[in-house]
N, C-alpha and C. Protein backbone atom coordinates (compact mmCIF):
# COMPACT_ATOMS: atom_id res chain seq x y z
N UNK A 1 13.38 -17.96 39.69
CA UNK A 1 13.17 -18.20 38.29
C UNK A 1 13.54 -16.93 37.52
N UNK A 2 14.37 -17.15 36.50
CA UNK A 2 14.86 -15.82 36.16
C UNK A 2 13.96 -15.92 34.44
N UNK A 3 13.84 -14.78 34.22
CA UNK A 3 13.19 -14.63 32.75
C UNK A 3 14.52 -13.99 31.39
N UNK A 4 14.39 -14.19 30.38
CA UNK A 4 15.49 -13.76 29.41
C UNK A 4 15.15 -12.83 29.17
N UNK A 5 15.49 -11.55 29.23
CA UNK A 5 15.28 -10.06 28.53
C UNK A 5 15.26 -10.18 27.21
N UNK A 6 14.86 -10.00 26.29
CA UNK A 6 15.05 -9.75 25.01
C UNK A 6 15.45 -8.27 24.39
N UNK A 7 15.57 -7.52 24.95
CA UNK A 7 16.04 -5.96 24.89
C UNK A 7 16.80 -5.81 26.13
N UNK A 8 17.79 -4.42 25.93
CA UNK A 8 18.88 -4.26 26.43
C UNK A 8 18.94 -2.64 26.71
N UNK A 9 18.84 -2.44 27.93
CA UNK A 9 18.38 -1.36 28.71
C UNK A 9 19.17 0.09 27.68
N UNK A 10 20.55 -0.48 26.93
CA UNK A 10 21.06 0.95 26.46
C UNK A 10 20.05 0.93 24.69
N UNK A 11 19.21 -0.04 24.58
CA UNK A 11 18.78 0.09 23.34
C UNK A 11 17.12 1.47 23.00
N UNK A 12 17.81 2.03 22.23
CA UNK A 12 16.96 3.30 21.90
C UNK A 12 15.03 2.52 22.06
N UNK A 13 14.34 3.33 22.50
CA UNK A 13 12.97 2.72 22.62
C UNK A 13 12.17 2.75 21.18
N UNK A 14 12.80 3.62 19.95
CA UNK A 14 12.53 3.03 18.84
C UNK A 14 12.50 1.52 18.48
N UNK A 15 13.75 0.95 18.68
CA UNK A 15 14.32 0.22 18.29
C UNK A 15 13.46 -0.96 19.10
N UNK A 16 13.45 -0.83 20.69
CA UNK A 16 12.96 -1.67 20.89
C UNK A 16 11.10 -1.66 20.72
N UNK A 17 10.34 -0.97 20.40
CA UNK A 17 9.28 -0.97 19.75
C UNK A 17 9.21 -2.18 18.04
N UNK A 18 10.63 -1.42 17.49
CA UNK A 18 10.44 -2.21 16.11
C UNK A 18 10.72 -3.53 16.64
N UNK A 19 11.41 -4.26 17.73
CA UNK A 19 11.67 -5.59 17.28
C UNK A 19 10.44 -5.99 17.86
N UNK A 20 9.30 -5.49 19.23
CA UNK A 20 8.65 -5.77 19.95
C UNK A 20 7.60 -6.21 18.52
N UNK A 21 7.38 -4.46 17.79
CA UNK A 21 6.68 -5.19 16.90
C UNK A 21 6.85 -6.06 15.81
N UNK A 22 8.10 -6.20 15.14
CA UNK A 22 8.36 -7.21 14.00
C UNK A 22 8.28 -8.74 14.68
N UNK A 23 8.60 -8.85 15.88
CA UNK A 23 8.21 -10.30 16.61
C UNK A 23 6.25 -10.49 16.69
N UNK A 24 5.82 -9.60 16.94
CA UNK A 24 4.47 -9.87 17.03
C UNK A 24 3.81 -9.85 15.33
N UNK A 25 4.33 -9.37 14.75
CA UNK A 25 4.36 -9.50 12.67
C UNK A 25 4.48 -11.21 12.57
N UNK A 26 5.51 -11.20 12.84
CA UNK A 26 5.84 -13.14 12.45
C UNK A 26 4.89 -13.57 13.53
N UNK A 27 4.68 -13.48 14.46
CA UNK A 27 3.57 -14.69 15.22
C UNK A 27 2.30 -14.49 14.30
N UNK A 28 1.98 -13.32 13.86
CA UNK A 28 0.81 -13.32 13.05
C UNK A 28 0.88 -14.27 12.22
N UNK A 29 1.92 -13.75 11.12
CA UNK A 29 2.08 -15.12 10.25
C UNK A 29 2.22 -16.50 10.30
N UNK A 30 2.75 -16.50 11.85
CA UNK A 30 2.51 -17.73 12.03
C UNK A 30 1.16 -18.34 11.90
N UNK A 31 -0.01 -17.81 13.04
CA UNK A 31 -0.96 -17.90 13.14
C UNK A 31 -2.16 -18.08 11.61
N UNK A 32 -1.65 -16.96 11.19
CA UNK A 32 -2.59 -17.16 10.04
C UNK A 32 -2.32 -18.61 8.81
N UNK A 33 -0.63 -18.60 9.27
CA UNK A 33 0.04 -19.70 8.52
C UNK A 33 -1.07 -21.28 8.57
N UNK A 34 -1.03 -20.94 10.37
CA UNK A 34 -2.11 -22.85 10.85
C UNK A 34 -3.36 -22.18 10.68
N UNK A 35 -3.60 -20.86 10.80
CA UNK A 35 -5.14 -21.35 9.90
C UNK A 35 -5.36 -21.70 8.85
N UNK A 36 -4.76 -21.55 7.95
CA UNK A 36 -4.69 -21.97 6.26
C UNK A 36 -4.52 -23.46 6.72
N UNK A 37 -3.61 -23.89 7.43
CA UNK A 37 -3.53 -25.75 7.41
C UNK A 37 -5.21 -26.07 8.22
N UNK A 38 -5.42 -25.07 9.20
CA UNK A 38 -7.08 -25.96 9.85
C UNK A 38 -8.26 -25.87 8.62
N UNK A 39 -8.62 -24.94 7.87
CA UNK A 39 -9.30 -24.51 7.55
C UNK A 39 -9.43 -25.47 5.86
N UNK A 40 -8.43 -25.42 5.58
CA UNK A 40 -8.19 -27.04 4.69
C UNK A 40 -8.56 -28.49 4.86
N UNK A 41 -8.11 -28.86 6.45
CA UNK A 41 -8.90 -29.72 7.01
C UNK A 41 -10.09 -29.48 7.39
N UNK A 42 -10.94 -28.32 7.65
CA UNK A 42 -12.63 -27.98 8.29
C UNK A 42 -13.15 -28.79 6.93
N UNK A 43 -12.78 -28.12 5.67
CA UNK A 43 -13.96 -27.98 4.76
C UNK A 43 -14.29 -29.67 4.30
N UNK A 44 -13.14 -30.96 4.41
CA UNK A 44 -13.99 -31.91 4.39
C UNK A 44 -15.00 -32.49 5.17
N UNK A 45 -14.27 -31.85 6.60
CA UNK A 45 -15.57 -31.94 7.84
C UNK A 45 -16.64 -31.58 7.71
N UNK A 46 -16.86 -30.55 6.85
CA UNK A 46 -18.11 -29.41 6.80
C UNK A 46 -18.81 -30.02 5.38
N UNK A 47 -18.65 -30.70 4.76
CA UNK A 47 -19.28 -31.39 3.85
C UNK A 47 -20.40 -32.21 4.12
N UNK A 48 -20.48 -33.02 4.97
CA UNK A 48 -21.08 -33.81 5.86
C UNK A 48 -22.33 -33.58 6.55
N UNK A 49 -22.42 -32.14 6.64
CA UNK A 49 -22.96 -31.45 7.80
C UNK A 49 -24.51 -30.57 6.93
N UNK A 50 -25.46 -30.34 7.61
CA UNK A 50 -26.75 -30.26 7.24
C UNK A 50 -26.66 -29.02 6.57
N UNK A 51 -26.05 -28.10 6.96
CA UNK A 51 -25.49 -26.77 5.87
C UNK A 51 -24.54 -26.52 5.49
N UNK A 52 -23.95 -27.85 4.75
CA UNK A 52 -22.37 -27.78 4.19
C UNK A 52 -22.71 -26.95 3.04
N UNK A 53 -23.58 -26.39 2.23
CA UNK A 53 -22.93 -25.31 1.55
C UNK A 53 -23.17 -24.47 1.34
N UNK A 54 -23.49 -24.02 2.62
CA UNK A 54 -23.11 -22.44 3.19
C UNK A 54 -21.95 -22.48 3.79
N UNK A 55 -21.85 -23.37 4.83
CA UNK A 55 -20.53 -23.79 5.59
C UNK A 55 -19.24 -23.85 4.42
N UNK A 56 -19.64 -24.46 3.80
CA UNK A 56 -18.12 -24.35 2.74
C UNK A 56 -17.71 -23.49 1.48
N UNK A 57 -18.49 -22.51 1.26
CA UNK A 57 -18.73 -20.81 1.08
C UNK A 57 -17.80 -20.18 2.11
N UNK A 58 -18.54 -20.45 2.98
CA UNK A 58 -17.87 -19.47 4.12
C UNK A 58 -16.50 -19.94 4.43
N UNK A 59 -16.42 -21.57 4.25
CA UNK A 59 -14.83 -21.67 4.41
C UNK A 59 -14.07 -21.07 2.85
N UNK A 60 -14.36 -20.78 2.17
CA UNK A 60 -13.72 -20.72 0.77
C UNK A 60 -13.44 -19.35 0.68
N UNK A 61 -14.62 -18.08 1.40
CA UNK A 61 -14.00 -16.62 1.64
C UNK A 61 -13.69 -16.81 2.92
N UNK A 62 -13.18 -17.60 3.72
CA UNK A 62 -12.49 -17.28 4.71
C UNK A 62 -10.87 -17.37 4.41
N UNK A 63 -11.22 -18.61 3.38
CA UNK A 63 -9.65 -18.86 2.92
C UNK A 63 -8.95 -17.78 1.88
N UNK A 64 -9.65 -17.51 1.32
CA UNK A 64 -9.19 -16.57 0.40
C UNK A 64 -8.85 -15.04 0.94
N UNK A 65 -9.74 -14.88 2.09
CA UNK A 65 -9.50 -13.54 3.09
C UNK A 65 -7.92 -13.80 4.06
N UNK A 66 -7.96 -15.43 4.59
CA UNK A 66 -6.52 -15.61 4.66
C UNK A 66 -5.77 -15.53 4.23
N UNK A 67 -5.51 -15.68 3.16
CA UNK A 67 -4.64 -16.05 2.31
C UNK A 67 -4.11 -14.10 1.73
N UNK A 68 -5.22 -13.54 1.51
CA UNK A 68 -5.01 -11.95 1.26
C UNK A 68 -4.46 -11.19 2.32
N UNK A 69 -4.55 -11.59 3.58
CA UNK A 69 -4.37 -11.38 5.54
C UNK A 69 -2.51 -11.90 4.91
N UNK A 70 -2.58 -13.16 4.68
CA UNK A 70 -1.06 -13.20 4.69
C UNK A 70 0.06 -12.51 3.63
N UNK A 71 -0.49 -12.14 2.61
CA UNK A 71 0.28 -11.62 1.90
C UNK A 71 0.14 -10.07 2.37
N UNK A 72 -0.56 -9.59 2.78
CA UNK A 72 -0.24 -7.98 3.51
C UNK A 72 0.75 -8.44 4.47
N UNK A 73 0.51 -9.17 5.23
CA UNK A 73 1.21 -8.96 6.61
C UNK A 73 2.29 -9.48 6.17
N UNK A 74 3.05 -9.95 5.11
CA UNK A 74 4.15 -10.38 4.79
C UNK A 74 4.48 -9.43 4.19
N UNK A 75 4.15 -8.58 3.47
CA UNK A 75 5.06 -7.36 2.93
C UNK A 75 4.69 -6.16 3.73
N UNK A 76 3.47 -6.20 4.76
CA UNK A 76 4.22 -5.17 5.85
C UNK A 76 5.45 -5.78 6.93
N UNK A 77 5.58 -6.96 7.02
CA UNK A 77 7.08 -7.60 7.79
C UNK A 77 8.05 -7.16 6.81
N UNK A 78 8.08 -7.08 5.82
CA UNK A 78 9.07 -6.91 5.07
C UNK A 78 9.15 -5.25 5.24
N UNK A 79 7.98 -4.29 4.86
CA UNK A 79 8.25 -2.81 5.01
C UNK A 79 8.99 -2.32 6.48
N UNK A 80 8.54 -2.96 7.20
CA UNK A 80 8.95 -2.97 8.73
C UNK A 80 10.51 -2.10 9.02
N UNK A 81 11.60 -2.41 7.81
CA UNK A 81 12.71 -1.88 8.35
C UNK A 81 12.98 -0.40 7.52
N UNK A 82 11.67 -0.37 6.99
CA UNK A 82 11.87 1.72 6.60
C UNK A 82 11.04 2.53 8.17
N UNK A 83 10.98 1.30 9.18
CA UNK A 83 10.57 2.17 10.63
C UNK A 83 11.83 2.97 10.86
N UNK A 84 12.93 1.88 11.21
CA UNK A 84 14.12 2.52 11.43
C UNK A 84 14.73 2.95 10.92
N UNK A 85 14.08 3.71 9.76
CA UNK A 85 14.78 5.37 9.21
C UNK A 85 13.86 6.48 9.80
N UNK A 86 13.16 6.11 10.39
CA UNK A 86 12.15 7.36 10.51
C UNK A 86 13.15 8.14 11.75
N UNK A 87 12.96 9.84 11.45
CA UNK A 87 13.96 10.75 12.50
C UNK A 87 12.97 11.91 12.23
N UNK A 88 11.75 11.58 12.27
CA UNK A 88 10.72 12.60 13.24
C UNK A 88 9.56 11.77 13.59
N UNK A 89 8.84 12.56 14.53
CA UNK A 89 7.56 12.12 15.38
C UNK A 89 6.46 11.74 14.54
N UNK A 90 6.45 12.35 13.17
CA UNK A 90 5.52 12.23 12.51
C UNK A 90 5.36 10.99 11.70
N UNK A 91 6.61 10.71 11.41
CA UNK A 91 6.91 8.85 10.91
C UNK A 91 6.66 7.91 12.13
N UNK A 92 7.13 8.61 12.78
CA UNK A 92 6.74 7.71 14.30
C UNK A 92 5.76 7.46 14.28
N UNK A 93 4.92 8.25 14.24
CA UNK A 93 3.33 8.23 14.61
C UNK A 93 3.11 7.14 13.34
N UNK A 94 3.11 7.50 12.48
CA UNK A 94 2.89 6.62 11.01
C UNK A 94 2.84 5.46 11.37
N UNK A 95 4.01 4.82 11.69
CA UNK A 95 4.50 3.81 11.77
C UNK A 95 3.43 2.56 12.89
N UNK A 96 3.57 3.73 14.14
CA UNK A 96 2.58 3.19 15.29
C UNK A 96 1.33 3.19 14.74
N UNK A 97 0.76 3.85 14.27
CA UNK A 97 -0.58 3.67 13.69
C UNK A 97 -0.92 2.78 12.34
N UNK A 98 0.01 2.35 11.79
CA UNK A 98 0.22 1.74 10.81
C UNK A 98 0.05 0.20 11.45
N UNK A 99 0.80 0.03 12.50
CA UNK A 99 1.02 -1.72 13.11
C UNK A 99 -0.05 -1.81 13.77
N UNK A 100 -0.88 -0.42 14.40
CA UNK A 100 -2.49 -1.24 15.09
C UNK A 100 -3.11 -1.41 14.49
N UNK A 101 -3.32 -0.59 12.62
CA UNK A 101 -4.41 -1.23 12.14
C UNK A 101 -4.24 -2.45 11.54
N UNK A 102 -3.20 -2.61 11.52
CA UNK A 102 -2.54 -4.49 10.91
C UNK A 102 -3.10 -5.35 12.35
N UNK A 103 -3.21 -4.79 13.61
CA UNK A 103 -3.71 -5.78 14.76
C UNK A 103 -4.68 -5.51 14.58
N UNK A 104 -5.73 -4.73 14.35
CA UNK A 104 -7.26 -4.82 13.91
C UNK A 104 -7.52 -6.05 13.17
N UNK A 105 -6.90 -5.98 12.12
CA UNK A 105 -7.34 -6.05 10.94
C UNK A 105 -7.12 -7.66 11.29
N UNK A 106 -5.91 -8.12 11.60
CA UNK A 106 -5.25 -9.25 12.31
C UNK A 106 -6.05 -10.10 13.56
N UNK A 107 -6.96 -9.20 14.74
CA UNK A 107 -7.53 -9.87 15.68
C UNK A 107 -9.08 -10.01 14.86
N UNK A 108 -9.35 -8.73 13.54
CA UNK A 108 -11.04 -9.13 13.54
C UNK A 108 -11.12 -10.51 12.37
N UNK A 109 -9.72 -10.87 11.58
CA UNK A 109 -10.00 -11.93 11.08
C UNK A 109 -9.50 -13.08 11.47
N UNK A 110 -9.34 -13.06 12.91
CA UNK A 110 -8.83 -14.70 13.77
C UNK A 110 -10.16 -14.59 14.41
N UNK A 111 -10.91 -13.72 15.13
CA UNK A 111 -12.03 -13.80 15.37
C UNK A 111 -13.41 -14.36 14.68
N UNK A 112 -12.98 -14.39 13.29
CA UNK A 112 -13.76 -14.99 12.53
C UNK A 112 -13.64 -16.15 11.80
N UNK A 113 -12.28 -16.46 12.24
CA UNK A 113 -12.25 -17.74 11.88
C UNK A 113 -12.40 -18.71 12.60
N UNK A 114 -12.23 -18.07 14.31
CA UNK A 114 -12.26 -18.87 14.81
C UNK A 114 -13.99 -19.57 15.22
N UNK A 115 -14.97 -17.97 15.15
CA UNK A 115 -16.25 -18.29 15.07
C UNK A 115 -16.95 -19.80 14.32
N UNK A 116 -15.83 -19.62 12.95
CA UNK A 116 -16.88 -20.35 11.89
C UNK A 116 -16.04 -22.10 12.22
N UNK A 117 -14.47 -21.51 12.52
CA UNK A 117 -14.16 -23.36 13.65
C UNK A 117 -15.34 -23.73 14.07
N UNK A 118 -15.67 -22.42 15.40
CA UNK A 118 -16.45 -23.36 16.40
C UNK A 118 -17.50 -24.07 16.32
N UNK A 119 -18.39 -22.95 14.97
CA UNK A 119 -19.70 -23.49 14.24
C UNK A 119 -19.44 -24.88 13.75
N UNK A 120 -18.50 -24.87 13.09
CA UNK A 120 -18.56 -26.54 11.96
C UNK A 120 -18.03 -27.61 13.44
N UNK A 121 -17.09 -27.02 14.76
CA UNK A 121 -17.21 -27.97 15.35
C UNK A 121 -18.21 -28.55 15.80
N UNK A 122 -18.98 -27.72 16.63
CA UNK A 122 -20.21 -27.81 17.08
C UNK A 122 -21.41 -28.80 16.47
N UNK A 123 -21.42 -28.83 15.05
CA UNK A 123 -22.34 -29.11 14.43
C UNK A 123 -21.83 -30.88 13.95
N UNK A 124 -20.36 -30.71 13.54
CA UNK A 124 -19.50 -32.05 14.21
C UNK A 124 -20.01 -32.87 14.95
N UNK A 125 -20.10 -32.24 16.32
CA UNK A 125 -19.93 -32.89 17.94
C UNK A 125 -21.35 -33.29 17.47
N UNK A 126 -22.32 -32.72 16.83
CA UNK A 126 -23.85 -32.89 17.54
C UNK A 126 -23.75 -34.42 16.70
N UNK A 127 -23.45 -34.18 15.66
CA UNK A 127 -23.92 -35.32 14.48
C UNK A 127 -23.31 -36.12 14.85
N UNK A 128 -22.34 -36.14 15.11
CA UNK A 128 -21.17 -37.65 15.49
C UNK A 128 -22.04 -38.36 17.01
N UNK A 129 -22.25 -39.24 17.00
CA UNK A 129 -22.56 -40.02 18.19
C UNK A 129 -21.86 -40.35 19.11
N UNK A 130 -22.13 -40.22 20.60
CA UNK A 130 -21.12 -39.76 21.68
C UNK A 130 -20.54 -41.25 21.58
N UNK A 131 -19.09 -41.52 22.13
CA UNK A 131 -18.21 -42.74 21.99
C UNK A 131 -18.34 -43.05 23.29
N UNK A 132 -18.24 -44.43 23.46
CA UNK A 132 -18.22 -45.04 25.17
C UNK A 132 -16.58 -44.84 26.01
């Protein structure tokens, strides 16, 4: 089974850092993209439910925290190609430290969305009556 390289052994390890990271930039956006579509569908689910409105609070700053999550991470995808001007260590560094706190910032608000999924599922599953 052979795998596709996506980098090319004579390519500078700058370079392949920036595409490593501008590919993991767009999956973000992807990601945050279908949470904006789930989280649209939660909140009629969460209506229903014995603390729908707290539950739909919390979906309404979750959405709005998405929605702020995607417009950074879309104009840091876009800043992305003043990496490859950088020609010292010190932009380097910038740069690298710049894309982990976008994965912070990126894993602590999928972590929380996915929390408050599991809550409104959960509370779903209980209320709905099991099907034969």
């Amino acid at each position: 089974m052979s795998t596709a390289q996506p980098f090319y052994p004579h390519d500078p390890d700058s370079e392949i850092m920036l595409q490593k990271d501008r590919a993991e930039a767009a999956q973000w956006i992807k990601d945050l993209e279908h949470a904006e579509k789930e989280l649209a569908l939660l909140r009629p689910l969460s209506a229903g439910l014995s603390q729908s409105g707290e539950l739909t609070a919390e979906l309404d700053r979750l959405r709005e925290k998405n929605n702020f999550a995607l417009l950074h991470l879309r104009l840091y995808a876009k800043d992305m190609a003043n990496a490859l001007e950088c020609d010292t260590m010190a932009c380097d560094a910038y740069h690298l430290e710049n894309h982990e706190q976008h994965r912070q910032r990126y894993a602590k608000h999928i972590e929380a969305y996915r929390t408050l999924k599991l809550t409104i599922m959960e509370q779903v599953a209980a209320t709905d009556p099991p099907r034969p």
